[in-house]
PDB file of N, CA and C in Angstrom:
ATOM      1  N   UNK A   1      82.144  65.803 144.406  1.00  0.00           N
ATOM      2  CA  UNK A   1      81.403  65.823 145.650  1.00  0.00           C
ATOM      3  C   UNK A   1      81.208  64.410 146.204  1.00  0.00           C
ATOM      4  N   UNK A   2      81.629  63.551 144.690  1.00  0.00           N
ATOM      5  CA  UNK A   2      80.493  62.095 145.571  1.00  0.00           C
ATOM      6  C   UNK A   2      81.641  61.606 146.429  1.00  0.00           C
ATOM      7  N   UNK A   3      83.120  61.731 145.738  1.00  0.00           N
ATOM      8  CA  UNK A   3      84.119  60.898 146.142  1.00  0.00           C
ATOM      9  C   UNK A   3      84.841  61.748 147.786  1.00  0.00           C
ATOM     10  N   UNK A   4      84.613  63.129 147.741  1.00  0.00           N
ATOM     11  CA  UNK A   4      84.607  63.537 149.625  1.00  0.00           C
ATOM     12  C   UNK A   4      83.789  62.935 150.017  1.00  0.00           C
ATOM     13  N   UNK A   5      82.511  62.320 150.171  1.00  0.00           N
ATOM     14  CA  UNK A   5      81.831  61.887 151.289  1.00  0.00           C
ATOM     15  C   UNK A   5      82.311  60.444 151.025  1.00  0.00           C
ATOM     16  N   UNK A   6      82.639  59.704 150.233  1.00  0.00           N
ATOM     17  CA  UNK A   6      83.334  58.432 149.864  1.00  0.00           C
ATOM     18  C   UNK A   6      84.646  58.845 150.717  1.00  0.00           C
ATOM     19  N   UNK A   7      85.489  59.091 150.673  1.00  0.00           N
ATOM     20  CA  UNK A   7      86.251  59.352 151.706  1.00  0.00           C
ATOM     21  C   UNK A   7      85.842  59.586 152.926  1.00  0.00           C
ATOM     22  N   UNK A   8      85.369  60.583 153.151  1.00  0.00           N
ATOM     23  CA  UNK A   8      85.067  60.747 154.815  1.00  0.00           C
ATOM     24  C   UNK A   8      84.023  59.581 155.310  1.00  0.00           C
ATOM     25  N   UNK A   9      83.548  58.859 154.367  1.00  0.00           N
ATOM     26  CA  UNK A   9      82.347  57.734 155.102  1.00  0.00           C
ATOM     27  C   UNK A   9      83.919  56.693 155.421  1.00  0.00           C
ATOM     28  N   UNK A  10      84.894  56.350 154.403  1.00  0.00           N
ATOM     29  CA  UNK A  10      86.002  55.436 154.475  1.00  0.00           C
ATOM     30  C   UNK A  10      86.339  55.925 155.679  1.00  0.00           C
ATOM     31  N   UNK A  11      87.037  56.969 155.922  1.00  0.00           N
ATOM     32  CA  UNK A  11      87.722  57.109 157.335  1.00  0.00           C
ATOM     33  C   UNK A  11      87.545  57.083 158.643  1.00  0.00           C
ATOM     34  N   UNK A  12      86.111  57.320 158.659  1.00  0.00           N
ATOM     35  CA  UNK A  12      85.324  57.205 159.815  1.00  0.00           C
ATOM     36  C   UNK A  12      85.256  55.725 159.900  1.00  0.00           C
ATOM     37  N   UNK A  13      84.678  54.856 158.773  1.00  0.00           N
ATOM     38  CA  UNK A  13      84.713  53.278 158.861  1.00  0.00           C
ATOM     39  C   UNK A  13      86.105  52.736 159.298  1.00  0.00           C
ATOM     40  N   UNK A  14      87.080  53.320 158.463  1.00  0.00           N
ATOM     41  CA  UNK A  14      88.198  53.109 158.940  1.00  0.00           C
ATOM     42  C   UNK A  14      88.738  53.133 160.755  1.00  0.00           C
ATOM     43  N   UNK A  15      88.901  54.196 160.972  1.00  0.00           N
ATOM     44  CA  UNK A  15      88.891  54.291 162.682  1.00  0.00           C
ATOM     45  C   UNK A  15      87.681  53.558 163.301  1.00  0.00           C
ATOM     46  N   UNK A  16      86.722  53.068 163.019  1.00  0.00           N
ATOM     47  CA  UNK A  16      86.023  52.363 163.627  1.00  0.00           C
ATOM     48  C   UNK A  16      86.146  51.061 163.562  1.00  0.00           C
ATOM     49  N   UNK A  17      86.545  50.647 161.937  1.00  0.00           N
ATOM     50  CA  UNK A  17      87.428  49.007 161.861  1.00  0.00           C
ATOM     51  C   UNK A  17      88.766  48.884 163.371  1.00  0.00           C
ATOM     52  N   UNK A  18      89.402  49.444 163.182  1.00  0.00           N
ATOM     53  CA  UNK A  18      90.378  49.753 164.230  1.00  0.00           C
ATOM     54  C   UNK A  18      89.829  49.206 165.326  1.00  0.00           C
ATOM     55  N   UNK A  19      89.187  50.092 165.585  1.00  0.00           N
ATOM     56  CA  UNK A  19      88.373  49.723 167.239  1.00  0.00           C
ATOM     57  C   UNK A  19      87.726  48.164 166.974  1.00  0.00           C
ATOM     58  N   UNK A  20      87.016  47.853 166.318  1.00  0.00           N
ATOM     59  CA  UNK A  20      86.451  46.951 166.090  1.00  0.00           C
ATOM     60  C   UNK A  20      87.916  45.285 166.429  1.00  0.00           C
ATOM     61  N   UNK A  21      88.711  45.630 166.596  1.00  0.00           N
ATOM     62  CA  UNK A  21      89.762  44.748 166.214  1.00  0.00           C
ATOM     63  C   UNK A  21      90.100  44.299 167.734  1.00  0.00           C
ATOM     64  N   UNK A  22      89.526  45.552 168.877  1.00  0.00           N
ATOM     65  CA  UNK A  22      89.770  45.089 169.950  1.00  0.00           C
ATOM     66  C   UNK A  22      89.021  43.665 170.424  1.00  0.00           C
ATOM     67  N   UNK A  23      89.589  42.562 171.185  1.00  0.00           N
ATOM     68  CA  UNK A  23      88.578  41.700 171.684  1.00  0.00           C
ATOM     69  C   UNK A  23      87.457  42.088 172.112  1.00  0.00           C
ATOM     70  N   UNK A  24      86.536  41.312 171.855  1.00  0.00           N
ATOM     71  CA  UNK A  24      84.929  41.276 172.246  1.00  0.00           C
ATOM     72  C   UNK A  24      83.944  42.319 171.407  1.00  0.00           C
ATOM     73  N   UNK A  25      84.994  43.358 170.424  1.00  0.00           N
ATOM     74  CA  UNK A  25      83.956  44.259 169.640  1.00  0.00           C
ATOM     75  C   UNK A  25      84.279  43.844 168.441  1.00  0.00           C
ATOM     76  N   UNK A  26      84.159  42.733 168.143  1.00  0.00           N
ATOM     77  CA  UNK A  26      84.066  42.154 166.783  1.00  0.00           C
ATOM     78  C   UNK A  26      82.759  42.012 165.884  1.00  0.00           C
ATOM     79  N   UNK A  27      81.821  42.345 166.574  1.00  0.00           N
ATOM     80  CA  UNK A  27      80.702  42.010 166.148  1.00  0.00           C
ATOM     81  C   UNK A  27      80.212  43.368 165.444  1.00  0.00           C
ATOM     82  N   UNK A  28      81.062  44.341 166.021  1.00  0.00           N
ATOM     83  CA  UNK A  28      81.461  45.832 165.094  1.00  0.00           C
ATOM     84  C   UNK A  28      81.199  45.570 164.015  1.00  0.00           C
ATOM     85  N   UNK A  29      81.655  44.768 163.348  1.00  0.00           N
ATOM     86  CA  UNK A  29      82.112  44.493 161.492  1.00  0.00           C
ATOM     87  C   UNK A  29      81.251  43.984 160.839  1.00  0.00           C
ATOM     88  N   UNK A  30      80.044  44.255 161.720  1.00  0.00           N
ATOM     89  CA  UNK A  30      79.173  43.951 161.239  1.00  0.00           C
ATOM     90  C   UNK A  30      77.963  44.633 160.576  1.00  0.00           C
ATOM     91  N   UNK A  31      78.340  45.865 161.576  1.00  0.00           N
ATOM     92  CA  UNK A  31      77.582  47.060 161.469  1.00  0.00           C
ATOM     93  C   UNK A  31      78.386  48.087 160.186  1.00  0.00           C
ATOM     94  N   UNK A  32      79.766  47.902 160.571  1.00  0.00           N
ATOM     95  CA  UNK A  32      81.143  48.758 159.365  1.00  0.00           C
ATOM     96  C   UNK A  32      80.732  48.091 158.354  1.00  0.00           C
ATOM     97  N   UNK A  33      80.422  47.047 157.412  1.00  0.00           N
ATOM     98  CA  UNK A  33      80.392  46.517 156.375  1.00  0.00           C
ATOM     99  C   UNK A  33      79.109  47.414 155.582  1.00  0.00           C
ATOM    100  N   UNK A  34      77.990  47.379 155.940  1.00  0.00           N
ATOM    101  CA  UNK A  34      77.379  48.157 155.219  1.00  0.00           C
ATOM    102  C   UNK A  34      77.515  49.616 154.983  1.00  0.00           C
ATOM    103  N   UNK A  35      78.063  49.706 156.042  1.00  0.00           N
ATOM    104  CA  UNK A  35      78.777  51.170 155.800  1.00  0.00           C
ATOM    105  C   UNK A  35      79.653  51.550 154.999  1.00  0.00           C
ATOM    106  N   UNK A  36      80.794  50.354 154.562  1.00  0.00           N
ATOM    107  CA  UNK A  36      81.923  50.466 154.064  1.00  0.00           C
ATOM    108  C   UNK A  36      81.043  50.493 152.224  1.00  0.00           C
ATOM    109  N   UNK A  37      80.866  50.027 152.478  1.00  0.00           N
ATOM    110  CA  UNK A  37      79.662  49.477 151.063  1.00  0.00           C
ATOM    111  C   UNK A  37      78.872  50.979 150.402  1.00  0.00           C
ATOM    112  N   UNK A  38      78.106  51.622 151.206  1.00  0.00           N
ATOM    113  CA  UNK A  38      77.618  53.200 151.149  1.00  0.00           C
ATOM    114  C   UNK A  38      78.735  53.648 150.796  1.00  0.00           C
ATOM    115  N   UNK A  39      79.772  53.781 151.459  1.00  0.00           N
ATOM    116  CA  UNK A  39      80.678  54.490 150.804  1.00  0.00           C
ATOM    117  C   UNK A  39      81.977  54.498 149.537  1.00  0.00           C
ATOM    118  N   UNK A  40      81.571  52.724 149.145  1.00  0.00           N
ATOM    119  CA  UNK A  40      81.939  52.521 148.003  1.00  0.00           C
ATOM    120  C   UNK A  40      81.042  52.867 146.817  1.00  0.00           C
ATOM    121  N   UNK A  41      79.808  52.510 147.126  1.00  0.00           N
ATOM    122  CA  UNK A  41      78.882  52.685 145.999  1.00  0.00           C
ATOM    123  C   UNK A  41      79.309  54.860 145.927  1.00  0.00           C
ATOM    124  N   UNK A  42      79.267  55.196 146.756  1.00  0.00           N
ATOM    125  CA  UNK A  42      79.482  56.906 146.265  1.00  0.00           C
ATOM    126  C   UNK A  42      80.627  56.790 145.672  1.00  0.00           C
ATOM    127  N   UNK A  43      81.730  56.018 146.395  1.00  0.00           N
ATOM    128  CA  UNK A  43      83.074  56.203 145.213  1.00  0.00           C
ATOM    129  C   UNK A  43      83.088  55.777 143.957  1.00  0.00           C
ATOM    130  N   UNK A  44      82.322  54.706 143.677  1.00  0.00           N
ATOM    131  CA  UNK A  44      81.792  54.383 141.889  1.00  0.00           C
ATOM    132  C   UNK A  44      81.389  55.470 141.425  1.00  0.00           C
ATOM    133  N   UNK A  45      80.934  56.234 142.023  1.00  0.00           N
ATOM    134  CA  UNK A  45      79.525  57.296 141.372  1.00  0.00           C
ATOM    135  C   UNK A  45      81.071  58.641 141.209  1.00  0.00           C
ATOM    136  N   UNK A  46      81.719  58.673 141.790  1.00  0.00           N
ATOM    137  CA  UNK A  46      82.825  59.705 141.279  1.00  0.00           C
ATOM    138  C   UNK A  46      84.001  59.711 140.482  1.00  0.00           C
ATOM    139  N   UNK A  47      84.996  60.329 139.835  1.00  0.00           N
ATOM    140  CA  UNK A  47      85.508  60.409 139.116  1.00  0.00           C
ATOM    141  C   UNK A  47      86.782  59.701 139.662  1.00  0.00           C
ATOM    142  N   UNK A  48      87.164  60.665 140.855  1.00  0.00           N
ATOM    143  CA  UNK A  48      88.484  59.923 141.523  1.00  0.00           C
ATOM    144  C   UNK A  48      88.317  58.818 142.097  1.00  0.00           C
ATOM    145  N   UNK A  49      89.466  58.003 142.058  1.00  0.00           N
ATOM    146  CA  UNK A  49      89.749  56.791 142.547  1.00  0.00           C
ATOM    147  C   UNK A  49      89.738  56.324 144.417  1.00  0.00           C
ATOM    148  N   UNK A  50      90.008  57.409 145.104  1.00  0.00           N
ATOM    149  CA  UNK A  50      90.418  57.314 146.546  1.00  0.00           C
ATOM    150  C   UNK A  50      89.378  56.943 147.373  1.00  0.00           C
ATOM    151  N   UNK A  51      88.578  57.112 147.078  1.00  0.00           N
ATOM    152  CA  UNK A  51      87.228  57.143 148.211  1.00  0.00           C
ATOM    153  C   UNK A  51      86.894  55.427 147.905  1.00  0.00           C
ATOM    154  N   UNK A  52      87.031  55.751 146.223  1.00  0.00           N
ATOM    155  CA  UNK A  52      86.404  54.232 146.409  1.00  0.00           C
ATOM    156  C   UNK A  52      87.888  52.914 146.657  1.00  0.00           C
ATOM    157  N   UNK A  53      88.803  52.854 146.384  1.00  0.00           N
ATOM    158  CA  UNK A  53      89.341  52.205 147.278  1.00  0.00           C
ATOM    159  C   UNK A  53      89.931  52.208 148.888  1.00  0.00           C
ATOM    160  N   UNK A  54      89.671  53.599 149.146  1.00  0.00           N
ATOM    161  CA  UNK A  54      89.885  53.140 151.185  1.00  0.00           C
ATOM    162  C   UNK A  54      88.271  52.403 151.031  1.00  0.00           C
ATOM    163  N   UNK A  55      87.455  52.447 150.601  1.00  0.00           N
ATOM    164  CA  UNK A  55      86.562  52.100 151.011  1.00  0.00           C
ATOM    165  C   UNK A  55      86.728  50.183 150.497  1.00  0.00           C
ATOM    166  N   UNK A  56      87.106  50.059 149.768  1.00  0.00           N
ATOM    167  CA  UNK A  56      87.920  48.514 149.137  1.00  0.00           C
ATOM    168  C   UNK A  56      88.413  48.140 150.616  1.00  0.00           C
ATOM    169  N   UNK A  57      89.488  49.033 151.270  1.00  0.00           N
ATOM    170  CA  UNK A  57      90.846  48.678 152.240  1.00  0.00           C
ATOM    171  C   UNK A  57      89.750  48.086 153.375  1.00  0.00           C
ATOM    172  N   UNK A  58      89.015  48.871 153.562  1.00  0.00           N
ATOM    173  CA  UNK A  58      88.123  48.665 154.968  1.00  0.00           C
ATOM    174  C   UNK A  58      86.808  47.509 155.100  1.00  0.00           C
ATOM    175  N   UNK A  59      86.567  47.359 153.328  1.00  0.00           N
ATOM    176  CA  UNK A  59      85.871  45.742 153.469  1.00  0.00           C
ATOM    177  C   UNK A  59      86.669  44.719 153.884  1.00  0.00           C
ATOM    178  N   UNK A  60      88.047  44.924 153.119  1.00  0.00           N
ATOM    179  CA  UNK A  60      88.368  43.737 153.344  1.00  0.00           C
ATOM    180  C   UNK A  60      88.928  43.665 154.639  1.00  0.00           C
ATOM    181  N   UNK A  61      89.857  44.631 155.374  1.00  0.00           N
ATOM    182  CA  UNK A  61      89.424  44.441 156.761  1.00  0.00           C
ATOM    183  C   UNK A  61      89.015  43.583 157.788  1.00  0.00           C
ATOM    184  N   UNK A  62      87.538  44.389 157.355  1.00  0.00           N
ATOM    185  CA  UNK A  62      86.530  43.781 158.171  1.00  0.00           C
ATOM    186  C   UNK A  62      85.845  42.697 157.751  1.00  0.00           C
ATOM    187  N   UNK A  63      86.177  42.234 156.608  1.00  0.00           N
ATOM    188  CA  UNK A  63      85.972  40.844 156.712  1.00  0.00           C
ATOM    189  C   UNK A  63      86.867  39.930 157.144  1.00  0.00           C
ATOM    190  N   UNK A  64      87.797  40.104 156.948  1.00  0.00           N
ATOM    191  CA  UNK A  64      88.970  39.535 157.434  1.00  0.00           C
ATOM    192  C   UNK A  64      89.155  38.951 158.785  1.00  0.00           C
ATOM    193  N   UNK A  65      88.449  40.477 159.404  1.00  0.00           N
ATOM    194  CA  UNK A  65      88.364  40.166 160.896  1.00  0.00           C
ATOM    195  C   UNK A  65      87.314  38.999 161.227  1.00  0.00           C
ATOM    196  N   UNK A  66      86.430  39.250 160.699  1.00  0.00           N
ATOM    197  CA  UNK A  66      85.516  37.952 160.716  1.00  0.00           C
ATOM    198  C   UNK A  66      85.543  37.048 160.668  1.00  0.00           C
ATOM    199  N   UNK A  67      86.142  36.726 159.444  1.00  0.00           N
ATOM    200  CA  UNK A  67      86.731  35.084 159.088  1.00  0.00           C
ATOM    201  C   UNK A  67      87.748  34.851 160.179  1.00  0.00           C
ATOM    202  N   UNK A  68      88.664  36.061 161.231  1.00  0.00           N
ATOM    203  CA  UNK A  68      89.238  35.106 162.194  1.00  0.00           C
ATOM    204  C   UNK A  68      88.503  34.837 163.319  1.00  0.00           C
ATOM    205  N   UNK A  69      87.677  36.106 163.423  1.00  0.00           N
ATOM    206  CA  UNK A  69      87.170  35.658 165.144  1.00  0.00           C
ATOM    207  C   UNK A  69      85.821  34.701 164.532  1.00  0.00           C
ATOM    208  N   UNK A  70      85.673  34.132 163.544  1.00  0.00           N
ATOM    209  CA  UNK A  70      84.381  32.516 163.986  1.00  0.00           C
ATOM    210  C   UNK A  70      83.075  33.743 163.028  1.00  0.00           C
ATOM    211  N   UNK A  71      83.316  34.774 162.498  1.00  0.00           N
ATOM    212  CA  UNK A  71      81.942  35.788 162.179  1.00  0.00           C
ATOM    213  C   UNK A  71      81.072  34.761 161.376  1.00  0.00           C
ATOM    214  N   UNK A  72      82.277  35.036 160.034  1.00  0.00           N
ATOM    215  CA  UNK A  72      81.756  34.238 158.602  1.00  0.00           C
ATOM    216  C   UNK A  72      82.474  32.602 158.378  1.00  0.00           C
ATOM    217  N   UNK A  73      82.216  31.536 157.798  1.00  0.00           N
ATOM    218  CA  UNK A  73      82.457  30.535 157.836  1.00  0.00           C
ATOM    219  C   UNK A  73      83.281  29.696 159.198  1.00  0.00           C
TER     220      UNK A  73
END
């Protein structure tokens, strides 16, 4: 159970990283990170592996994005 909502929290973060990538909604990734995070901590808490790495794919992401547009350092 834990690792479906670990997935579906990833995919939704996911399509919203996306968007987030357009100019000027960068500040998105800011709000996706804790999110991405909720839905890793449920993927620890389950057996399968999937939930908790899309949820891996979409931190790094969105940090990523950060470190280019000026977010973090």
């Amino acid at each position: 159970m834990f690792n479906v909502a670990s997935v579906a929290i990833g995919v939704i973060a996911f399509i919203a990283s996306l968007v987030a990538f357009l100019p000027l909604l960068g500040w998105a990734n800011w709000f996706l990170i804790p999110v991405a995070l909720i839905g890793l901590i449920l993927g620890v808490m389950s057996r399968s592996t999937a939930g908790r790495n899309l949820n891996i794919v979409v931190l790094i992401i969105c940090a990523l994005r950060l470190m280019l547009g000026g977010g973090i350092f």
